[in-house]
Protein backbone atom coordinates (compact mmCIF):
# COMPACT_ATOMS: atom_id res chain seq x y z
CA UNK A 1 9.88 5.56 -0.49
CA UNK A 2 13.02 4.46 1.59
CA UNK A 3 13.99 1.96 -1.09
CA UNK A 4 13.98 4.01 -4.49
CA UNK A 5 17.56 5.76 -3.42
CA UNK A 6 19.35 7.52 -1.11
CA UNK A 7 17.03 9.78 1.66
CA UNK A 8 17.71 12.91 0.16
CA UNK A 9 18.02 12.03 -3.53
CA UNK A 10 16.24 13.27 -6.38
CA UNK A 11 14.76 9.49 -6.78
CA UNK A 12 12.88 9.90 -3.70
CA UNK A 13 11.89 13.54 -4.54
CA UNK A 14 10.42 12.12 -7.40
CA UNK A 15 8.46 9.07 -5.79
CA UNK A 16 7.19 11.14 -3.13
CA UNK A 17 5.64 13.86 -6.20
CA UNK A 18 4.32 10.73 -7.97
CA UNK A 19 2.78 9.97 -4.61
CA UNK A 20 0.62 13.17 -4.06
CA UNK A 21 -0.09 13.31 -7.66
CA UNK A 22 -1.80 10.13 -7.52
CA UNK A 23 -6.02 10.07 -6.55
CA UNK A 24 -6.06 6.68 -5.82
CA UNK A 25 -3.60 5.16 -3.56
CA UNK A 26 -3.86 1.19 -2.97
CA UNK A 27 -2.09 0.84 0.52
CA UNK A 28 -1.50 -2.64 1.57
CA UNK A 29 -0.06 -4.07 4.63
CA UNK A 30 3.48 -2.39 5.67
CA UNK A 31 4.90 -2.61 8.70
CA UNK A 32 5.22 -0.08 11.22
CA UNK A 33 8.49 2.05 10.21
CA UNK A 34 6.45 2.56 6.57
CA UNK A 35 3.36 2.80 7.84
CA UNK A 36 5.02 6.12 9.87
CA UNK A 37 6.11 7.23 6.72
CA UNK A 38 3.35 7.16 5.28
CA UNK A 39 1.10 8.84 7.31
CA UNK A 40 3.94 11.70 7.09
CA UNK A 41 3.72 11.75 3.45
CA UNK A 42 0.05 11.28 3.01
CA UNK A 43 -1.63 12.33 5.99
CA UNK A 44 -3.52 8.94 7.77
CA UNK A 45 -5.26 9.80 10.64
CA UNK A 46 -3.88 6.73 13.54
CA UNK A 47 -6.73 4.59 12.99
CA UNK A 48 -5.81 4.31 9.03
CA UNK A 49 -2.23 3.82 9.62
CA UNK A 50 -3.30 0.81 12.42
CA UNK A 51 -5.30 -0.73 9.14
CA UNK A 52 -2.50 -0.43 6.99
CA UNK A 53 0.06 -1.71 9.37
CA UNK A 54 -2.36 -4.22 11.16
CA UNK A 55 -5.81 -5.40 9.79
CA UNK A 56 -4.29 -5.01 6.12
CA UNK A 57 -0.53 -7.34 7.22
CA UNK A 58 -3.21 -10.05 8.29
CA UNK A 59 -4.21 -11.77 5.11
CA UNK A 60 -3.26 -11.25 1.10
CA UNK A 61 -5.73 -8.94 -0.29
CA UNK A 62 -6.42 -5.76 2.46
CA UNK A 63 -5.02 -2.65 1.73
CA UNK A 64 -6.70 0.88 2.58
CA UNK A 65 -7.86 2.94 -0.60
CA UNK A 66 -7.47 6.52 -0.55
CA UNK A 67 -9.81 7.78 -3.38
CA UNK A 68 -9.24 11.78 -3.16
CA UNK A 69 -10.19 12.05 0.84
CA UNK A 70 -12.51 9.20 0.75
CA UNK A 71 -10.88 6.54 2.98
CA UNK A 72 -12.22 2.52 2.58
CA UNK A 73 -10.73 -0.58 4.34
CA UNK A 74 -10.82 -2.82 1.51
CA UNK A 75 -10.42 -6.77 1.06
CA UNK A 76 -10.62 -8.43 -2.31
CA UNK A 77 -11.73 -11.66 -2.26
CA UNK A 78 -11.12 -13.77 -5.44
CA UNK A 79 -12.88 -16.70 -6.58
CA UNK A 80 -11.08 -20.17 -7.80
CA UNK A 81 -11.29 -19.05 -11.60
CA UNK A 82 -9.76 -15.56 -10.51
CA UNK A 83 -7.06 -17.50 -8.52
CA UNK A 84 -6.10 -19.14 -11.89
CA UNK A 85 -5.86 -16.72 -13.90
CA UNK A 86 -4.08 -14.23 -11.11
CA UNK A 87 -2.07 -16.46 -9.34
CA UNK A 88 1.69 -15.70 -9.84
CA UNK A 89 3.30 -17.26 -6.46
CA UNK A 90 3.29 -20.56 -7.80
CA UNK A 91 4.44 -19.33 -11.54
CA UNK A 92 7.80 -17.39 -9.64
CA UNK A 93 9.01 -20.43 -7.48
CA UNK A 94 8.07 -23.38 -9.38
């Protein structure tokens, strides 16, 4: 939310709406100053925030889901045909 505009702007009133509008909420790895805010601005208990800024910053594909209060520590593993076809890394720097 920090990076959408100033800290009392109406761009980050907006994101944060957006945010508690949303059911589903894919949270990936963020390091500890987000992972604060967003346990302020969605409500993780410690032990979700430590998978979002720990287990989830460990390898590409862990994120916590938040599907209405349902909570699941998620990692998508993707096989070599899904690699081709999703595989942007190489497409941005080469």
């Amino acid at each position: 939310m920090l990076t959408v505009g100033d800290a009392d702007s109406q761009a980050v009133a907006v994101a944060r709406d957006f945010m508690h509008l949303c059911a589903t909420k894919v949270l990936a790895g963020q390091d500890e100053h987000i992972g604060n805010e967003l346990s302020d601005l969605v409500g993780l208990s410690p032990m979700a925030e430590g998978i979002v800024t720990h287990w989830a910053t460990g390898r590409k594909g862990r994120a916590l889901w938040m599907v209405g209060s349902h909570l699941a520590q998620v990692e998508a593993v993707r096989t070599s045909f899904d690699v081709a076809l999703t595989e942007t890394n190489g497409a941005i720097t080469g």
